[in-house]
C-alpha atoms as a PDB file:
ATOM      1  CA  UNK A   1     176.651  65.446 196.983  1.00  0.00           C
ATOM      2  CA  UNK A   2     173.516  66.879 194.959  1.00  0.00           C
ATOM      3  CA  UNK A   3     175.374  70.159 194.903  1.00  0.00           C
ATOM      4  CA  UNK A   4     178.620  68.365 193.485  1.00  0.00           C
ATOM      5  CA  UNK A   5     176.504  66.384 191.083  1.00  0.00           C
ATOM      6  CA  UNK A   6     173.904  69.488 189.192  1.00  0.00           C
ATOM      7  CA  UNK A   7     178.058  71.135 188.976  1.00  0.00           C
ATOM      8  CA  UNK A   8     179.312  68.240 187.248  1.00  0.00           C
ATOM      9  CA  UNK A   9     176.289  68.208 184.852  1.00  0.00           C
ATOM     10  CA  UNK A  10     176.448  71.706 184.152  1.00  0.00           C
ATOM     11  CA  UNK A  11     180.214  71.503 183.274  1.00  0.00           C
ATOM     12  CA  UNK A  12     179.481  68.414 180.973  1.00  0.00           C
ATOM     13  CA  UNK A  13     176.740  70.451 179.025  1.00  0.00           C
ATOM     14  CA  UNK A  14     179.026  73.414 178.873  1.00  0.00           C
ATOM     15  CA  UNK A  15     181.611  71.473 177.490  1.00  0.00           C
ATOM     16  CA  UNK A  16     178.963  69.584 174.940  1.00  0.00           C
ATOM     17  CA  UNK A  17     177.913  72.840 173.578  1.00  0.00           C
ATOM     18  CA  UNK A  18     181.250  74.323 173.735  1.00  0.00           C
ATOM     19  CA  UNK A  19     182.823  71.155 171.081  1.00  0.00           C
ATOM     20  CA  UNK A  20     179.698  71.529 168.936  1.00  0.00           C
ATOM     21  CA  UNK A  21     179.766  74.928 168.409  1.00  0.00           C
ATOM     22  CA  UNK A  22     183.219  75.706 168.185  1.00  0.00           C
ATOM     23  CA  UNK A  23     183.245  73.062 164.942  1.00  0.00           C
ATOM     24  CA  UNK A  24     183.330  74.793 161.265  1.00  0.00           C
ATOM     25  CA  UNK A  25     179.955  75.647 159.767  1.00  0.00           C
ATOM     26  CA  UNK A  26     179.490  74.220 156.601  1.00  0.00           C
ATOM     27  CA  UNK A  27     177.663  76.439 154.962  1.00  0.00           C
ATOM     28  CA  UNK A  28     175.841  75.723 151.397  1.00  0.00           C
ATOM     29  CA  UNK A  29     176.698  78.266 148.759  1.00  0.00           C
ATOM     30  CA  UNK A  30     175.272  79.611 145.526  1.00  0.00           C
ATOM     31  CA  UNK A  31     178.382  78.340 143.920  1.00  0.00           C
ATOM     32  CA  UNK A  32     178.271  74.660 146.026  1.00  0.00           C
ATOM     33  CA  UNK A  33     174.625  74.616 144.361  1.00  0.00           C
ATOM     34  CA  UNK A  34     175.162  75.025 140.992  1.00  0.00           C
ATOM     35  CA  UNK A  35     177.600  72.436 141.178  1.00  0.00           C
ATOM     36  CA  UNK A  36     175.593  70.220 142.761  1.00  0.00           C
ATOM     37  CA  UNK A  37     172.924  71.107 139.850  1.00  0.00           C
ATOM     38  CA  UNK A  38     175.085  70.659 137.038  1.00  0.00           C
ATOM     39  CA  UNK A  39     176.249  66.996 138.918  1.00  0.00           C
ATOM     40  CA  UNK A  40     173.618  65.512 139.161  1.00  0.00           C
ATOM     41  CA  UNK A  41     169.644  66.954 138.611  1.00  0.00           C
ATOM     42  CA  UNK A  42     167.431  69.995 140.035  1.00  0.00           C
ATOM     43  CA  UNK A  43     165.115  67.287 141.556  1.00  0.00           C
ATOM     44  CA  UNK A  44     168.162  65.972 143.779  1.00  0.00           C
ATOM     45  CA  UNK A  45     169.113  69.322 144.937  1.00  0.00           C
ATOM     46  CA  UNK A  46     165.730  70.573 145.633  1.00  0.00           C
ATOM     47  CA  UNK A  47     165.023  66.694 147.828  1.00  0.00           C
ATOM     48  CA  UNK A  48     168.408  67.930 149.711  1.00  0.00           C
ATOM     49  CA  UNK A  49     167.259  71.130 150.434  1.00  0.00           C
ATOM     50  CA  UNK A  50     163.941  69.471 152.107  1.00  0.00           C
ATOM     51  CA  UNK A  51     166.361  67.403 153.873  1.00  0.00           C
ATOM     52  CA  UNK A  52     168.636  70.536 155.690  1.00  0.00           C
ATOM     53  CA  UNK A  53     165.367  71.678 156.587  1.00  0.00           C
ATOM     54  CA  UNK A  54     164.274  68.968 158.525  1.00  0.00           C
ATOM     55  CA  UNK A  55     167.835  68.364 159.943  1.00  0.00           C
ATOM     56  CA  UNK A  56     167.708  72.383 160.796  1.00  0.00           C
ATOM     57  CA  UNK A  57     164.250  71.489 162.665  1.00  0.00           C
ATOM     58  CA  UNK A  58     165.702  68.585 164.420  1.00  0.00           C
ATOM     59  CA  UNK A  59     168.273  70.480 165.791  1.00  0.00           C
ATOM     60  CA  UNK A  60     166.717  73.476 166.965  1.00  0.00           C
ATOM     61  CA  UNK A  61     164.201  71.302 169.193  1.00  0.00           C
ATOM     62  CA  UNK A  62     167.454  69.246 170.489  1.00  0.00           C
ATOM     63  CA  UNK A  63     168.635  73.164 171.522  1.00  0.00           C
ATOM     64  CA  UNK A  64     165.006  73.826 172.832  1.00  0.00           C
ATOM     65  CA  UNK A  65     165.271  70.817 174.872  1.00  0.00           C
ATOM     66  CA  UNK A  66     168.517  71.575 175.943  1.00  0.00           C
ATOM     67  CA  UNK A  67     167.275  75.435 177.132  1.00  0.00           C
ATOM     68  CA  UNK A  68     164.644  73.695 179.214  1.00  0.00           C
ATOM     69  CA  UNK A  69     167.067  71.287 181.122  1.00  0.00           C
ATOM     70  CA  UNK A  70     169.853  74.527 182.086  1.00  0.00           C
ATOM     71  CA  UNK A  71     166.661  76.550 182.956  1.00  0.00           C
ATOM     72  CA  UNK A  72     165.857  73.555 185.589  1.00  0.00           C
ATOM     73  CA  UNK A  73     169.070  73.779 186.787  1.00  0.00           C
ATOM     74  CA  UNK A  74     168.580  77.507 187.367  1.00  0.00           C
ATOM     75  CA  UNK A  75     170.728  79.042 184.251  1.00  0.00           C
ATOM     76  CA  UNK A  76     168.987  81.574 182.098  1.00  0.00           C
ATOM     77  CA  UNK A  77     169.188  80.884 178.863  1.00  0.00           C
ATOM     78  CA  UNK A  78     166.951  82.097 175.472  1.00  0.00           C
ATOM     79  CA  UNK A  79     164.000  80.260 174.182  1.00  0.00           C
ATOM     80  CA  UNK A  80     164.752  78.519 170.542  1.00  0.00           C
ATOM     81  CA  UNK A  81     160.864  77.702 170.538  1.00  0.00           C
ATOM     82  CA  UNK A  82     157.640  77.196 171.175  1.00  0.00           C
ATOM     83  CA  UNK A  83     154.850  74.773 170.941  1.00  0.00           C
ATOM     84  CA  UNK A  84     156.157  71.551 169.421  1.00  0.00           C
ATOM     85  CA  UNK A  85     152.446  71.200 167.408  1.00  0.00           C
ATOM     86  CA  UNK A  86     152.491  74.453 166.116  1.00  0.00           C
ATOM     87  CA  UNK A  87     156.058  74.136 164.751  1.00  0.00           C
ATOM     88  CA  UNK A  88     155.513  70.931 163.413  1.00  0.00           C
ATOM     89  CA  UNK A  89     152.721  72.003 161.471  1.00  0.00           C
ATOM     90  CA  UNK A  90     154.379  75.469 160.165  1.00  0.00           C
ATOM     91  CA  UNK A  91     157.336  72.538 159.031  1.00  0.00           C
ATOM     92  CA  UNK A  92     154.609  70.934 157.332  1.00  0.00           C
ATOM     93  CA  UNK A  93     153.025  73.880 155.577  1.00  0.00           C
ATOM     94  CA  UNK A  94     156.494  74.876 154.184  1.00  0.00           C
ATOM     95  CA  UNK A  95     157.112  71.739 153.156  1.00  0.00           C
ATOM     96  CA  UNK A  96     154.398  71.292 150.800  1.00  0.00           C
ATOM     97  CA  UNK A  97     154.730  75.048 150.221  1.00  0.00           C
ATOM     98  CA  UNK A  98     158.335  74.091 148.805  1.00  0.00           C
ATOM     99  CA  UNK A  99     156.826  70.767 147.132  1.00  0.00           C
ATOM    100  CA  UNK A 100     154.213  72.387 144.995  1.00  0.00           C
ATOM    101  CA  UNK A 101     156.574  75.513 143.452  1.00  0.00           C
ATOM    102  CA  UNK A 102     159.166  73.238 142.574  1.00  0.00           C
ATOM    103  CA  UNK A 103     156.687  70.756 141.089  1.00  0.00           C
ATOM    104  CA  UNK A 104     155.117  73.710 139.371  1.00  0.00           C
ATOM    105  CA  UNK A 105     152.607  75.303 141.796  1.00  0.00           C
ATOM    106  CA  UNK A 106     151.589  78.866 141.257  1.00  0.00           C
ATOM    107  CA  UNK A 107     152.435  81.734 143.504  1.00  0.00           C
ATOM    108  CA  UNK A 108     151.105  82.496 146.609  1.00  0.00           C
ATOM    109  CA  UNK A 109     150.452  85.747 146.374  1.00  0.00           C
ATOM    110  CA  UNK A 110     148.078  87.529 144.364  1.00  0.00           C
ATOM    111  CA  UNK A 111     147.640  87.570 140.634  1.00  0.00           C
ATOM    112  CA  UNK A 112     148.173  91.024 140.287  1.00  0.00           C
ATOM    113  CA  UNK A 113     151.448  93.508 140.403  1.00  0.00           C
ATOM    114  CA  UNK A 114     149.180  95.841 142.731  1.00  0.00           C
ATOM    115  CA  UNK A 115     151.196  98.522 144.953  1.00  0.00           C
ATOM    116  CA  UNK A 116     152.179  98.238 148.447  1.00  0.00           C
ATOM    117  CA  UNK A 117     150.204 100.147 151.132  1.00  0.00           C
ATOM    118  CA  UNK A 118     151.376 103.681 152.748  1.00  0.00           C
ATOM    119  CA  UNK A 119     150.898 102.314 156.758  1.00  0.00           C
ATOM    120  CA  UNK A 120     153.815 100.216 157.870  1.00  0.00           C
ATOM    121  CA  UNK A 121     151.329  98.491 159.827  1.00  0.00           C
ATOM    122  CA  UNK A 122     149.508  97.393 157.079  1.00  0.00           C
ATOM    123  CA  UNK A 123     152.316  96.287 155.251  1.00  0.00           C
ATOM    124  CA  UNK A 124     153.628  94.158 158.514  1.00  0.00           C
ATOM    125  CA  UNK A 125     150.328  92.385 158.693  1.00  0.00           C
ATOM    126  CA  UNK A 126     150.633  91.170 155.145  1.00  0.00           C
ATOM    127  CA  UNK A 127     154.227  90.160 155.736  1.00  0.00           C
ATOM    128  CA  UNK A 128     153.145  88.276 158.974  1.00  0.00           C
ATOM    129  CA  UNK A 129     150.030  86.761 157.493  1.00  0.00           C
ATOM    130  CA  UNK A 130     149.933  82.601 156.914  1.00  0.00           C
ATOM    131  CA  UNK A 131     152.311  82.584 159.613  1.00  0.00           C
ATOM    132  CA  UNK A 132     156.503  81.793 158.933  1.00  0.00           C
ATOM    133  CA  UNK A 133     154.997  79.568 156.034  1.00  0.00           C
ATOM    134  CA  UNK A 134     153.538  82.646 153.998  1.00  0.00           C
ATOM    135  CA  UNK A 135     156.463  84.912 154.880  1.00  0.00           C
ATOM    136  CA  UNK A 136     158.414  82.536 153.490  1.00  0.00           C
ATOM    137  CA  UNK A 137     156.457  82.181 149.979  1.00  0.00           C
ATOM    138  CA  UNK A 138     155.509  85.454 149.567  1.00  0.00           C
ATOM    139  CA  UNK A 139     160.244  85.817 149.702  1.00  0.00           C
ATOM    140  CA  UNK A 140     160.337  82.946 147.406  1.00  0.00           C
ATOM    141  CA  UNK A 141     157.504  84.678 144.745  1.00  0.00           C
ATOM    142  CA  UNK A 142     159.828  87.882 145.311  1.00  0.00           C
ATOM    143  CA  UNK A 143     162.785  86.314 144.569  1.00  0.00           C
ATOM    144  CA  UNK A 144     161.386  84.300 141.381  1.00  0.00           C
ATOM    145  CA  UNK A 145     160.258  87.876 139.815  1.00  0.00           C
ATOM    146  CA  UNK A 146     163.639  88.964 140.246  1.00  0.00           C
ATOM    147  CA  UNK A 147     165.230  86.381 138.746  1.00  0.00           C
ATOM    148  CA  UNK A 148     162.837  86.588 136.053  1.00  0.00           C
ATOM    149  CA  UNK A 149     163.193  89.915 135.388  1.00  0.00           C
ATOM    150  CA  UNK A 150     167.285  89.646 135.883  1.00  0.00           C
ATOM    151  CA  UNK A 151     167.225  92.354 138.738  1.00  0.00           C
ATOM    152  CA  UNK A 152     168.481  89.854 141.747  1.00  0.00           C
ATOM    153  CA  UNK A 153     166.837  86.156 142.695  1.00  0.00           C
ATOM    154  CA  UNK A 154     169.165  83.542 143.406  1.00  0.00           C
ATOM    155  CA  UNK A 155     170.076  80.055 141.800  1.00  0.00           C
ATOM    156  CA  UNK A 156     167.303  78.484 143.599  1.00  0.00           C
ATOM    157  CA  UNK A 157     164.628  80.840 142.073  1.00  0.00           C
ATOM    158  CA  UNK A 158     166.282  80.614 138.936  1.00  0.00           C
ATOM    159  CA  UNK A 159     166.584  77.101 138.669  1.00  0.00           C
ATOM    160  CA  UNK A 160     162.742  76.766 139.699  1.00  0.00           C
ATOM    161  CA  UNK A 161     161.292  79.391 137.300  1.00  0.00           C
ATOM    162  CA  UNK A 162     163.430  78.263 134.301  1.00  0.00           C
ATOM    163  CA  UNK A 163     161.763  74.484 135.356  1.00  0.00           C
ATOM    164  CA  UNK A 164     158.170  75.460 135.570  1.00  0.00           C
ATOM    165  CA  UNK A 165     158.757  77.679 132.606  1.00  0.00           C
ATOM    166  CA  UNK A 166     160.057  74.310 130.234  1.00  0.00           C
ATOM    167  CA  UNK A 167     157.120  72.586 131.444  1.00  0.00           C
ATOM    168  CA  UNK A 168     154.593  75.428 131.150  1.00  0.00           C
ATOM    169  CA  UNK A 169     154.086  75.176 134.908  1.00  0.00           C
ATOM    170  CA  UNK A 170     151.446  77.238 136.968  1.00  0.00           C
ATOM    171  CA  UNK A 171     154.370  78.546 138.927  1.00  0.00           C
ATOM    172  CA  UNK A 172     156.123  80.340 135.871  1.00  0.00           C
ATOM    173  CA  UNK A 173     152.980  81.227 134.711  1.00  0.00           C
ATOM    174  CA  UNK A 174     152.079  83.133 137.720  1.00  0.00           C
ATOM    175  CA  UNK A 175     155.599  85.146 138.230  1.00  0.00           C
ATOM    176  CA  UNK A 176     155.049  86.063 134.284  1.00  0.00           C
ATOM    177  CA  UNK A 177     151.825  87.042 135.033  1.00  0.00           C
ATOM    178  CA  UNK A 178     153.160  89.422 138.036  1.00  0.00           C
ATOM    179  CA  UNK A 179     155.324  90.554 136.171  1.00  0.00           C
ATOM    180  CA  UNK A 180     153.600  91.438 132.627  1.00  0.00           C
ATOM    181  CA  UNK A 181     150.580  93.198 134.659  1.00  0.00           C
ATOM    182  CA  UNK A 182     152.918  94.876 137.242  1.00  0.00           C
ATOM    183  CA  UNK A 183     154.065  98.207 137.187  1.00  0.00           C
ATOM    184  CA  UNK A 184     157.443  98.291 135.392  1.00  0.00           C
ATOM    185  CA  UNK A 185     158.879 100.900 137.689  1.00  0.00           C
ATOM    186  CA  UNK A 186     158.389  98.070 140.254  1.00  0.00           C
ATOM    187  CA  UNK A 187     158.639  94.551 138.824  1.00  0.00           C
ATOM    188  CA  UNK A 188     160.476  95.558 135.812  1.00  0.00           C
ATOM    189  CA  UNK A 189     160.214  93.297 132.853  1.00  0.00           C
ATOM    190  CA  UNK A 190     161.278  90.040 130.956  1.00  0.00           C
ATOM    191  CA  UNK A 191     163.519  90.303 127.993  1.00  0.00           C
ATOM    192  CA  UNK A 192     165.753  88.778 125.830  1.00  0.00           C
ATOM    193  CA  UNK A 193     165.416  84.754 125.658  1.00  0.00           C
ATOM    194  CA  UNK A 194     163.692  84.480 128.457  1.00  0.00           C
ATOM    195  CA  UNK A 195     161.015  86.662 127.458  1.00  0.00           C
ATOM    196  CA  UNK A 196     160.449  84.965 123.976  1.00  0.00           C
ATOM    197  CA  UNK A 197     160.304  81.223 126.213  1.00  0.00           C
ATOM    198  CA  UNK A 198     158.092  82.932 128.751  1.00  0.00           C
ATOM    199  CA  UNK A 199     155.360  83.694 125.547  1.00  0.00           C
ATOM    200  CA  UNK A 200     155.011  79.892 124.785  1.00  0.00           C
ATOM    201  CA  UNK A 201     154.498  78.919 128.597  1.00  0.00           C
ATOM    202  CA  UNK A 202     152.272  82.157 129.088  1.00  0.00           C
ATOM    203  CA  UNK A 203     150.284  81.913 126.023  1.00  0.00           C
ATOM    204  CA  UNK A 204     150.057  77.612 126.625  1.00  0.00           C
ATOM    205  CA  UNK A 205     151.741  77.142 123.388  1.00  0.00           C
ATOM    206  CA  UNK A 206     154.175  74.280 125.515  1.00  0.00           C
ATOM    207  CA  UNK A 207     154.502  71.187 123.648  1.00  0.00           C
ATOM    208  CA  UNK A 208     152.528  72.127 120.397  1.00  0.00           C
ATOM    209  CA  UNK A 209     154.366  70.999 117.136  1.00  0.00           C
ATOM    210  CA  UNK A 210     152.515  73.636 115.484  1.00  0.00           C
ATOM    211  CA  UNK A 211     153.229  76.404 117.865  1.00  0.00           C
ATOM    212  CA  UNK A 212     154.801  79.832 117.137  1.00  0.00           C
ATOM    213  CA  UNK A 213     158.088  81.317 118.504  1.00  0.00           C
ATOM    214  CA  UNK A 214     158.906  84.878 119.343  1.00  0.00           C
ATOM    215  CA  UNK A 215     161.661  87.101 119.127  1.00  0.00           C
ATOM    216  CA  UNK A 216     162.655  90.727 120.243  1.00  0.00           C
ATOM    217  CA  UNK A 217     159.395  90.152 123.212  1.00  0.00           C
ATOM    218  CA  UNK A 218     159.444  92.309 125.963  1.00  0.00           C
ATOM    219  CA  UNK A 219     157.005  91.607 128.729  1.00  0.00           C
ATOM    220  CA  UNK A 220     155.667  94.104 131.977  1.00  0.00           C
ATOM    221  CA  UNK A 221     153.852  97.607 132.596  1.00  0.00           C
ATOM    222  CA  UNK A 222     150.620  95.784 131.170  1.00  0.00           C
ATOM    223  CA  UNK A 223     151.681  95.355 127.992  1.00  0.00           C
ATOM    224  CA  UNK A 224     153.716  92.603 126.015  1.00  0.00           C
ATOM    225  CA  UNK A 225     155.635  93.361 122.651  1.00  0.00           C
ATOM    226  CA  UNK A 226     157.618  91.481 120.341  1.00  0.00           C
ATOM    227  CA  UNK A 227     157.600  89.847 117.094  1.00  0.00           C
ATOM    228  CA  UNK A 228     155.394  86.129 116.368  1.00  0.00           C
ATOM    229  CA  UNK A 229     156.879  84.095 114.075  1.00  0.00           C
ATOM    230  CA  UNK A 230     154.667  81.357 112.204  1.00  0.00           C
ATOM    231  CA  UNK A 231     153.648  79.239 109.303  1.00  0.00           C
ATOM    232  CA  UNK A 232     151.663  82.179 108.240  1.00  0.00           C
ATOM    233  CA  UNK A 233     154.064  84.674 108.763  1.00  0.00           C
ATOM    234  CA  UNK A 234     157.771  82.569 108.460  1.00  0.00           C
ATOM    235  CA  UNK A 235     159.814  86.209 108.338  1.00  0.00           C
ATOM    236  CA  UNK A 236     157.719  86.983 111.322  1.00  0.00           C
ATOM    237  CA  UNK A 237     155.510  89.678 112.259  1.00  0.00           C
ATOM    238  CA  UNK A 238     155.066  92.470 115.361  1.00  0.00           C
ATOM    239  CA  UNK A 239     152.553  92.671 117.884  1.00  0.00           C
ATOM    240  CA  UNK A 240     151.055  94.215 120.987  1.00  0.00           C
ATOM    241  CA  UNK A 241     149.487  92.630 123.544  1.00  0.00           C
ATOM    242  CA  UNK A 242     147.464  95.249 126.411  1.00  0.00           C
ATOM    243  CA  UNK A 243     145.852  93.945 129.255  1.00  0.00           C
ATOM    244  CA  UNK A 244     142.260  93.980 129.313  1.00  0.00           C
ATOM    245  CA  UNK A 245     142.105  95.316 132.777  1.00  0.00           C
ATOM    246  CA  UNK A 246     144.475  98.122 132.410  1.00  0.00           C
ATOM    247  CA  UNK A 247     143.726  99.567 129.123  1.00  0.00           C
ATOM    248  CA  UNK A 248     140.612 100.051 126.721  1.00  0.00           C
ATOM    249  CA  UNK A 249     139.827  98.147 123.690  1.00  0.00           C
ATOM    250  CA  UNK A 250     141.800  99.229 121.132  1.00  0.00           C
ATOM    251  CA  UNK A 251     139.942 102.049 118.449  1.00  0.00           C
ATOM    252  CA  UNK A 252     141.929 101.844 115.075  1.00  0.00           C
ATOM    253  CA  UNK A 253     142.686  98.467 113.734  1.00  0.00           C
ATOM    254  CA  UNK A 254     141.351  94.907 114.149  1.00  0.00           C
ATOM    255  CA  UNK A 255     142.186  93.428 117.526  1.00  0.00           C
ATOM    256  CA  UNK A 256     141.334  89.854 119.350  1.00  0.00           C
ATOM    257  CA  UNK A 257     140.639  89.001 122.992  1.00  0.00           C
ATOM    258  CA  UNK A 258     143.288  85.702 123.914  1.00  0.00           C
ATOM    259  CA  UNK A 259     143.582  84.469 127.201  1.00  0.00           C
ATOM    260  CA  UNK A 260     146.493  83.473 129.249  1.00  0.00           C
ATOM    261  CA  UNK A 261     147.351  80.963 131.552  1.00  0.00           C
ATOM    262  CA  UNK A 262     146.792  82.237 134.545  1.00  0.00           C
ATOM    263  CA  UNK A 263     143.537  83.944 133.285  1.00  0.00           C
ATOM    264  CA  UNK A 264     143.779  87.166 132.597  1.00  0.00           C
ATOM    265  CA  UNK A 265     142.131  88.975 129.188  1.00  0.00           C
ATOM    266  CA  UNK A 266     144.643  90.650 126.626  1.00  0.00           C
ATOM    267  CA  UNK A 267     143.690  92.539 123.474  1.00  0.00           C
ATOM    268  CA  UNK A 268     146.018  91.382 120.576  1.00  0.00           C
ATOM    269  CA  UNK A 269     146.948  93.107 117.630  1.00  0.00           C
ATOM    270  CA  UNK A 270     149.023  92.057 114.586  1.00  0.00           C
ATOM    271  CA  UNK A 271     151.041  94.824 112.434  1.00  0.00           C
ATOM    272  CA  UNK A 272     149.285  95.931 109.316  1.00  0.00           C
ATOM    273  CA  UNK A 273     150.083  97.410 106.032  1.00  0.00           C
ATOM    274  CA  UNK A 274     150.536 101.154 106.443  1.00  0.00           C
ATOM    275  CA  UNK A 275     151.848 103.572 103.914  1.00  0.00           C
ATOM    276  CA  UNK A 276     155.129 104.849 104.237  1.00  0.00           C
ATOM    277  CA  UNK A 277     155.586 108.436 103.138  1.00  0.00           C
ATOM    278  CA  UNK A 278     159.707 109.550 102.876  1.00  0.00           C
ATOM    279  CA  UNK A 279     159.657 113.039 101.421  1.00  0.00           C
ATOM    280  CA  UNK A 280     162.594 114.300  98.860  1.00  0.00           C
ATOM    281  CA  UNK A 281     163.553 117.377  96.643  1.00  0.00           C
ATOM    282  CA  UNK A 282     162.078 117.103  93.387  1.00  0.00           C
ATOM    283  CA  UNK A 283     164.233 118.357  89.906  1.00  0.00           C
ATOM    284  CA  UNK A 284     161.874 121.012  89.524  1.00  0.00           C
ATOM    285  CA  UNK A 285     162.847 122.137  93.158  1.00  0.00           C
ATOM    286  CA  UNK A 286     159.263 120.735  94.896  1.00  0.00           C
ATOM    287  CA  UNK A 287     158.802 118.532  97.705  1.00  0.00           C
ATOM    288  CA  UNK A 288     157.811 115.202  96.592  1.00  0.00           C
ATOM    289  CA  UNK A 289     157.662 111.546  98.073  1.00  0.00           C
ATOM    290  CA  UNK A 290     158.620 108.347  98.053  1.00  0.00           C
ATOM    291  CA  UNK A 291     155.830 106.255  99.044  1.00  0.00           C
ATOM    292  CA  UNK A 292     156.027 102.483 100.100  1.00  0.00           C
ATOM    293  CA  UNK A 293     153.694  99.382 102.146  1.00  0.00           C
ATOM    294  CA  UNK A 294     155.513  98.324 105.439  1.00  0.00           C
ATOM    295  CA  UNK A 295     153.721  96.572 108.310  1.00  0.00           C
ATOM    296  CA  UNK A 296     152.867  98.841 111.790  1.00  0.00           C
ATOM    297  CA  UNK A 297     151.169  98.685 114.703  1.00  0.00           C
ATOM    298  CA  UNK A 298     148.189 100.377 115.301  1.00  0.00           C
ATOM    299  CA  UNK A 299     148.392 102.853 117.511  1.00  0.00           C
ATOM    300  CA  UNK A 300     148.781 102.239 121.612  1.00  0.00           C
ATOM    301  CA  UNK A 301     145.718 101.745 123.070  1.00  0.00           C
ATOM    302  CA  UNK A 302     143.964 104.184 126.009  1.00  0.00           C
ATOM    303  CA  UNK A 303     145.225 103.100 129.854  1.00  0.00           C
ATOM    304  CA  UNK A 304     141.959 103.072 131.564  1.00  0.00           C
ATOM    305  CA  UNK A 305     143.763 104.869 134.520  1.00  0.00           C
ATOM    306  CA  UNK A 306     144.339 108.015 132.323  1.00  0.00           C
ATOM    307  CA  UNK A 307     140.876 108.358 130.414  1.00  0.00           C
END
């Protein structure tokens, strides 16, 4: 009878987990997202997201239990888990994790675009460090500068960078910041519109009346570029911006220390008036030329890496 009876509960959990399994997967897509984003609001979609997480927890201890009660029975089965503390408080790190980038918290990694190490070992021990938690915010700080720099990212990054950035959230902030002292083989860089929106969040110009805008900005290798446009200079006017940690101070032409948001030093320069020599052939047959004011940079400063 105690035979008959562990068969009859091992057919009726076989059978459970043949009906839940064999029932379609609905999957959330990119697509389903931006739908869902255009619907209704970014702060719905990102509470839903919290809430598939927590579902996704539930059921994988349900499975966990399940394991434990065919192991008892004497069927081998995988483990889907371990301690129920230590998961619960890895579900709470990446919850706030996920909390305080979408409310515009600043990246987990480090400030700097510094390279990777040579050892793979190395390099695991960084992945694996904080834990499932930091794996998973050092992906989601990946991602971001991706979708920043418009090599990759996803609509989730996307959505959450272009946020932060509107606000002039620390979480924008940082990616720029990865990003404009990174090394541009690696990180790339920010152009385009997003580069002239990323200058007012970087610079902390969000929400000033009296603020500038920029145009044609380019932002990465250590440098920024791009043209300011003011009350003093309506028609607007170029300048360089070199990072105070990666190049010297610059030698010909005035220059001013500004700080960003996230910190860091950078040596600004304006464009100044320059003479403009365009040669031509003279009646007499002599070279002569045609000289006129424009406005130009001053030369690029020294990288300290190369002096």
């Amino acid at each position: 009878m105690k035979k008959f009876s562990k068969i009859l509960i091992i057919v009726v959990v076989i059978a459970s987990l043949t009906m839940l399994f064999s029932n379609t997967v609905f999957a959330l897509t990119e697509d389903e997202v931006k739908a869902k984003v255009a619907a209704t609001s970014k702060e719905e979609v990102s509470g839903n997201v919290f809430i598939w997480f927590l579902c996704a927890m539930a059921f994988l201890k349900v499975s966990q239990k399940i394991d434990s009660f065919m192991s008892s029975l004497g069927i081998n089965v995988g483990h889907t888990g371990g301690n129920m503390l230590a998961e619960v408080l890895i579900a709470a790190r990446g919850i706030s994790e996920g909390k305080r980038i979408l409310g515009g918290g600043g990246l987990g990694g480090g400030k700097g675009g510094g390279s990777s190490g040579s050892s793979s070992g190395s390099g695991n021990a960084r992945f694996l460090s904080g834990g499932f938690a930091g794996a998973v915010s050092r992906q989601f700080n990946k991602s971001a500068v991706s979708s920043a720099t418009s090599q990759g990212g996803n609509v989730v990054t996307r959505n959450a960078f272009q946020t932060s950035m509107a606000k002039g959230g620390s979480f924008a902030n940082s990616v720029i910041g990865t990003v404009a002292k990174g090394n541009i083989a690696e990180t790339g860089s920010i152009t385009g519109n997003t580069a002239s929106q990323a200058m007012t969040s970087y610079l902390g110009y969000t929400g000033k009346a009296d603020a500038p805008s920029f145009s044609d900005t380019e932002i990465g290798g250590g440098r920024i570029m791009g043209t300011e446009i003011s009350a003093d200079h309506p028609s607007g006017i170029q300048f360089g911006m070199y990072s105070a940690d990666q190049y010297m101070a610059p030698e010909k032409g005035s220059y001013d220390t500004v700080s960003s948001a996230d910190g860091a030093k950078w040596y600004r320069q304006y464009a100044a008036d320059a003479v403009e020599k365009t040669p031509y052939t003279a009646p007499d047959g002599k070279i002569a030329y045609n000289e006129a004011i424009i406005q130009k940079l001053p030369p690029v400063p020294r990288r300290k890496d190369k002096v």
